[in-house]
N, C-alpha and C. Protein backbone atom coordinates (compact mmCIF):
# COMPACT_ATOMS: atom_id res chain seq x y z
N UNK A 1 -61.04 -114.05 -8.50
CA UNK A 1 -62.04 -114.67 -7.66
C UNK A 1 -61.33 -115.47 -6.58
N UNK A 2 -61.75 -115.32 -5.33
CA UNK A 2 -61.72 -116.29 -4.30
C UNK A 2 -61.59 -117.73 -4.42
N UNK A 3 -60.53 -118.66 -3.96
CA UNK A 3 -61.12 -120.25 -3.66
C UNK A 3 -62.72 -119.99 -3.24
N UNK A 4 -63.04 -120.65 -4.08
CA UNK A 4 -64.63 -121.52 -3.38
C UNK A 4 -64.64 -122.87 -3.11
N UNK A 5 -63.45 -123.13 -2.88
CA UNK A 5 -63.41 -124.80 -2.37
C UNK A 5 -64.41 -124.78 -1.11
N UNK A 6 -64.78 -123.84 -0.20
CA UNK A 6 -65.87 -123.86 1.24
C UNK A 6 -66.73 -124.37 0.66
N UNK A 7 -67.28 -124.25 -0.55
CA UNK A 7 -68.50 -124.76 -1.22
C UNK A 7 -68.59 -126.78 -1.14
N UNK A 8 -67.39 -126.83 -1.41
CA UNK A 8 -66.71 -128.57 -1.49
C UNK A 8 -66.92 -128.74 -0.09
N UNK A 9 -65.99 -128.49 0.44
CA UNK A 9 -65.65 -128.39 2.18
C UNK A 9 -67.58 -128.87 2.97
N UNK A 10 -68.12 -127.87 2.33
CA UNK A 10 -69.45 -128.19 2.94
C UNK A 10 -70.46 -129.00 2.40
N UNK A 11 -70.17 -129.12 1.16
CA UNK A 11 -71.09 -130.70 0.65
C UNK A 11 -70.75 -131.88 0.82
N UNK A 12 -68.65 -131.76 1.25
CA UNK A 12 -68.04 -132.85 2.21
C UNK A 12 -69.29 -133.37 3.48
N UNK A 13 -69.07 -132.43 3.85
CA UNK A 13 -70.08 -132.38 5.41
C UNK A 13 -71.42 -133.10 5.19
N UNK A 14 -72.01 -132.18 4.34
CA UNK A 14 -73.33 -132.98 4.12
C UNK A 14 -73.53 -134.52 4.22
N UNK A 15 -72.62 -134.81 2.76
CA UNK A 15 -72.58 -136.26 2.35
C UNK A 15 -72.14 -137.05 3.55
N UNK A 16 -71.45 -136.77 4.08
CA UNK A 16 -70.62 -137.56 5.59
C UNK A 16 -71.91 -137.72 6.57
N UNK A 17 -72.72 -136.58 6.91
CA UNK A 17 -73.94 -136.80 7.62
C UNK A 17 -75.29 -137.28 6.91
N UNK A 18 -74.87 -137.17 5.57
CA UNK A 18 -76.13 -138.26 5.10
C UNK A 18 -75.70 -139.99 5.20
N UNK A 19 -74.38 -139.97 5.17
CA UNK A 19 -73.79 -141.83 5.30
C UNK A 19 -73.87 -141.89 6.79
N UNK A 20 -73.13 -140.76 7.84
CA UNK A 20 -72.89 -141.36 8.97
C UNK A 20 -74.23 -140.20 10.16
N UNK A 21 -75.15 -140.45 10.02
CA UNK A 21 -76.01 -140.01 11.03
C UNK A 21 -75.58 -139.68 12.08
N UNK A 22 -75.64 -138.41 12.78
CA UNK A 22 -75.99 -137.67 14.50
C UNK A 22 -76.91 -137.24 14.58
N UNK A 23 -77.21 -137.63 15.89
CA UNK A 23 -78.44 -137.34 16.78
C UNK A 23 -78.90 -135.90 16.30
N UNK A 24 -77.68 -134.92 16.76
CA UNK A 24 -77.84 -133.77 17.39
C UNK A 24 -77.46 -132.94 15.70
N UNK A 25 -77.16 -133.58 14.95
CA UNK A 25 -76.73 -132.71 13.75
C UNK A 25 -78.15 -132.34 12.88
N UNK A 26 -78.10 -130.57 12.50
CA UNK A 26 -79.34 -130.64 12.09
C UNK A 26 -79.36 -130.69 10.84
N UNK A 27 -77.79 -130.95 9.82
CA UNK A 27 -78.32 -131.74 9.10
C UNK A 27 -78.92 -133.08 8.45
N UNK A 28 -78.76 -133.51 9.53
CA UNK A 28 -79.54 -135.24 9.78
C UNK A 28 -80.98 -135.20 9.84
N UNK A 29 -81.25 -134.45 10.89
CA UNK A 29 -82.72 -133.94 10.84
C UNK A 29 -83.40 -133.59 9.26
N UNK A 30 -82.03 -132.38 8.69
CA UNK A 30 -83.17 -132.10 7.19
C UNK A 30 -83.43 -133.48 6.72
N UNK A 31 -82.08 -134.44 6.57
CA UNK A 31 -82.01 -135.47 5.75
C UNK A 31 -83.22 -136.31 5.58
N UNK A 32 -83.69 -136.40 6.63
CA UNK A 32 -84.41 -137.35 7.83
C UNK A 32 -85.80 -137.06 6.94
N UNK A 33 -86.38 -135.89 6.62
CA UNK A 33 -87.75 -135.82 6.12
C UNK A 33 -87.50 -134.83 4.82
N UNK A 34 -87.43 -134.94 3.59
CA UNK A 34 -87.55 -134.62 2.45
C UNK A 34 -88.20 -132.78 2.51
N UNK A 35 -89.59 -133.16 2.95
CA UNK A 35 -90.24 -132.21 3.07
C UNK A 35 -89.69 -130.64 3.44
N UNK A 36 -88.63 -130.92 4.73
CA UNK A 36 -88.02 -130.62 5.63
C UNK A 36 -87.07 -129.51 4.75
N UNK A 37 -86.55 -130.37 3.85
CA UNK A 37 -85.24 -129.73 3.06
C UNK A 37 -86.19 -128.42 2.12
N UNK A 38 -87.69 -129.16 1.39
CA UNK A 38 -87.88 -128.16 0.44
C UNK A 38 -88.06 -126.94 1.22
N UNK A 39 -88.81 -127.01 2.46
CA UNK A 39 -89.50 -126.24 2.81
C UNK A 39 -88.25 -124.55 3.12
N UNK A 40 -87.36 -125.52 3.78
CA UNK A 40 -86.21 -124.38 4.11
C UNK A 40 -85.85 -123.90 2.78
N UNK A 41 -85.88 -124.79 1.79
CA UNK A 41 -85.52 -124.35 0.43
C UNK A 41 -86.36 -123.12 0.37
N UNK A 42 -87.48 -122.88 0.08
CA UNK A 42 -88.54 -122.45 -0.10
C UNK A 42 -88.55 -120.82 0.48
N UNK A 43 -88.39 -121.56 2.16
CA UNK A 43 -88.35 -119.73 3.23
C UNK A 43 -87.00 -119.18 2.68
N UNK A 44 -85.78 -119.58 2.31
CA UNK A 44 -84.60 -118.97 1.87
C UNK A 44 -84.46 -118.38 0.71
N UNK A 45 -85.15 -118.75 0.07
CA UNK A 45 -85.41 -118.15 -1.27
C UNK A 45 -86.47 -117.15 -1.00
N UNK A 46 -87.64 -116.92 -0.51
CA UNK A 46 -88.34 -115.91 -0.14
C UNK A 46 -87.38 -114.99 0.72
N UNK A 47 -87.02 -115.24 1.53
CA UNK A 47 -86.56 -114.15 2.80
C UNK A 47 -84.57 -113.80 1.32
N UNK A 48 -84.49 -114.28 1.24
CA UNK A 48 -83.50 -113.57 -0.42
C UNK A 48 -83.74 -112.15 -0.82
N UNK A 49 -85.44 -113.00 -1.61
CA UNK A 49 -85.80 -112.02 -2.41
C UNK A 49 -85.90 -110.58 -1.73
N UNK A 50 -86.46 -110.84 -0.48
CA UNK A 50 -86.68 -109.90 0.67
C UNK A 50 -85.45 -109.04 0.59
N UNK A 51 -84.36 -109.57 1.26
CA UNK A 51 -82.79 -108.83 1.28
C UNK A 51 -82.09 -108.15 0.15
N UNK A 52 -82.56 -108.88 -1.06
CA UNK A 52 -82.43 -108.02 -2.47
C UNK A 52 -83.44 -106.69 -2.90
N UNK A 53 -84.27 -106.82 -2.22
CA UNK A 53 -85.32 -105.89 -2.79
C UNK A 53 -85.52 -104.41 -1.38
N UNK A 54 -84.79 -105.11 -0.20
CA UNK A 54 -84.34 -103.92 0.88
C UNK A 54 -82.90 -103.06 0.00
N UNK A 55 -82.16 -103.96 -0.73
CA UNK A 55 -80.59 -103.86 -0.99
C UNK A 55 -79.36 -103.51 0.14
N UNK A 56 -79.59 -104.21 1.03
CA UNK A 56 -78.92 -104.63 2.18
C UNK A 56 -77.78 -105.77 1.68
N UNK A 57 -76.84 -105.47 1.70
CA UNK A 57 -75.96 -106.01 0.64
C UNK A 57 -75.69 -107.15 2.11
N UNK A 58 -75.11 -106.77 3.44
CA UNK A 58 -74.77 -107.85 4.15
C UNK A 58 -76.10 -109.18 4.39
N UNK A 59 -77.63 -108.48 4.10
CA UNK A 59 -78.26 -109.75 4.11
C UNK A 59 -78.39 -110.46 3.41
N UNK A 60 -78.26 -109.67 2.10
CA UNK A 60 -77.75 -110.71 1.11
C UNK A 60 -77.14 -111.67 0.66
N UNK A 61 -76.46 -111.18 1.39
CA UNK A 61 -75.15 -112.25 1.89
C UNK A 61 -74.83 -113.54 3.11
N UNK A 62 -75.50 -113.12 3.89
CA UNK A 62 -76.64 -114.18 4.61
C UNK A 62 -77.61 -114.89 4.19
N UNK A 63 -78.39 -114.37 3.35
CA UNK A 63 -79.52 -115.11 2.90
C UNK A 63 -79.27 -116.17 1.60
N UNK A 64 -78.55 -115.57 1.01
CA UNK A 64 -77.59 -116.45 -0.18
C UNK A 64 -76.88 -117.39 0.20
N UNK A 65 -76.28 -117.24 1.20
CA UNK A 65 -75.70 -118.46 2.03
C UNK A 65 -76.22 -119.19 2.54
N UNK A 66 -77.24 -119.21 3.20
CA UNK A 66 -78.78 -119.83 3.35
C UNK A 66 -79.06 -121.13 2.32
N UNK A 67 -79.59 -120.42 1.42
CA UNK A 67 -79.81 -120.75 0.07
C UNK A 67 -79.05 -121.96 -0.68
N UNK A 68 -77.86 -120.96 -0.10
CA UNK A 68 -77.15 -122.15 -1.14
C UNK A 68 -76.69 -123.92 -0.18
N UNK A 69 -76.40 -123.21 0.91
CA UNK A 69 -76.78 -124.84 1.81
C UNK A 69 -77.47 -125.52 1.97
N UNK A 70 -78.93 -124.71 2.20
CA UNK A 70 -80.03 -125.76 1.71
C UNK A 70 -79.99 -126.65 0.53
N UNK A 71 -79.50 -125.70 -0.47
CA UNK A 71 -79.51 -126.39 -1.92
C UNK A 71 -78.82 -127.28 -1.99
N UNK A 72 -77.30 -127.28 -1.19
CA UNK A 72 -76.81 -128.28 -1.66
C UNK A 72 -77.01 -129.94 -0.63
N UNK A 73 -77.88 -129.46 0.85
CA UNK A 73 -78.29 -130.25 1.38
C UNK A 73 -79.58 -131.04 0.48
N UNK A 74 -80.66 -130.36 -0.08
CA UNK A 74 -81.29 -130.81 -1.58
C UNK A 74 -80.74 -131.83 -2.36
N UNK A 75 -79.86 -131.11 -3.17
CA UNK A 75 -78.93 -132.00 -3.92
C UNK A 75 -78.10 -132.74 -3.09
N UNK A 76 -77.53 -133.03 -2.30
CA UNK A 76 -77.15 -134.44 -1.27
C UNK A 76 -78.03 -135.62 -1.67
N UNK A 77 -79.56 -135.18 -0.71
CA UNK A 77 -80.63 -136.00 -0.55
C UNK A 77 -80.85 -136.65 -1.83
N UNK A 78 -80.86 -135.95 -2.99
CA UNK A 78 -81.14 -136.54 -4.13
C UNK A 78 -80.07 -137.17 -5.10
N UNK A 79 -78.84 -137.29 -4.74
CA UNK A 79 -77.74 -137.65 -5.14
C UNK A 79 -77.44 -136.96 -6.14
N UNK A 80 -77.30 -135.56 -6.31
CA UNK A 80 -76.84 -135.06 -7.62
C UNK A 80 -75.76 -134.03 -6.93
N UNK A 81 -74.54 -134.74 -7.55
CA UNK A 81 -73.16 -133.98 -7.25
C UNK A 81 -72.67 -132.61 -7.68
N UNK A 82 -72.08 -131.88 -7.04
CA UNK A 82 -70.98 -130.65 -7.29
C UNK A 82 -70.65 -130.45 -8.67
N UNK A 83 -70.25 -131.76 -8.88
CA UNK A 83 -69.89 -132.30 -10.50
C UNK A 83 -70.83 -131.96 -11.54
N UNK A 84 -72.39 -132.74 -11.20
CA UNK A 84 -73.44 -132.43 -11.88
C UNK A 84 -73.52 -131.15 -11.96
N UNK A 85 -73.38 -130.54 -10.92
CA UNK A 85 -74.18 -128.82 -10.85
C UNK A 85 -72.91 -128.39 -11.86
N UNK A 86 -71.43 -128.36 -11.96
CA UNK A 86 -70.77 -127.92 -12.56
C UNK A 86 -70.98 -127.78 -13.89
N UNK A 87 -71.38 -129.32 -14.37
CA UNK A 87 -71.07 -129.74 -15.99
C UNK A 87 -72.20 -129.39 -16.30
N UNK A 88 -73.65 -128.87 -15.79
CA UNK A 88 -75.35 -128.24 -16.02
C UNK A 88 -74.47 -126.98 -16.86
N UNK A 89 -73.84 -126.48 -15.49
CA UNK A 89 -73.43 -124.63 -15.81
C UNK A 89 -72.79 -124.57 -17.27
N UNK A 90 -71.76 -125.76 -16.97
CA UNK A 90 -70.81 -125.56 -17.95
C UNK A 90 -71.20 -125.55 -19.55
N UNK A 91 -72.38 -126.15 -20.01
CA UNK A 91 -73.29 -126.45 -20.56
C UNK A 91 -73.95 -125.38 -21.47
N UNK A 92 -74.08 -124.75 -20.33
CA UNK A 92 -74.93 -123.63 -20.37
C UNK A 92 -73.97 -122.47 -20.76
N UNK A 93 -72.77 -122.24 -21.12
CA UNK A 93 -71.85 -121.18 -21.10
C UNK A 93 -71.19 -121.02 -22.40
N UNK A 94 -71.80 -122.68 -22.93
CA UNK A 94 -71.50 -122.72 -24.66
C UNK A 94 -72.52 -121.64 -25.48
């Protein structure tokens, strides 16, 4: 398997724009209204299912990526860490 440290790399990002606000950053904007975050949550996971059920393997791959930034812009907002999501999985593998 690949480093997935990009996964770190970009919840770096998040957290940095949830402490240090820009104007122009749109993840400040999600931050900014709750609603905001589910909703993208919501269309990314629909438009997914969409790309899985064409089996278009490159939108899949787009749309999963989608997905998973929203999510972890989600989990930002709500303070539940990389860590958390890890030790859930890990949990789960017993």
């Amino acid at each position: 398997m690949k480093d997935l440290s990009i996964i770190q790399e970009v919840y770096d990002v998040i957290l940095d724009r949830k402490e240090n606000s820009k104007e122009s950053s749109y993840v400040c904007s999600l931050l900014e209204d709750e609603n905001k975050i589910l909703k993208k949550v919501s269309e990314e996971s629909g438009e997914l299912i969409v790309a899985a059920k064409c089996g278009n393997k490159d939108e899949i791959i787009h749309e999963s990526a989608d997905l998973i930034f929203h999510t972890l812009v989600l989990m930002a907002s709500k303070g539940v860490s990389l860590e958390d999501l890890s030790n859930e999985l890990r949990k789960r593998r017993k």
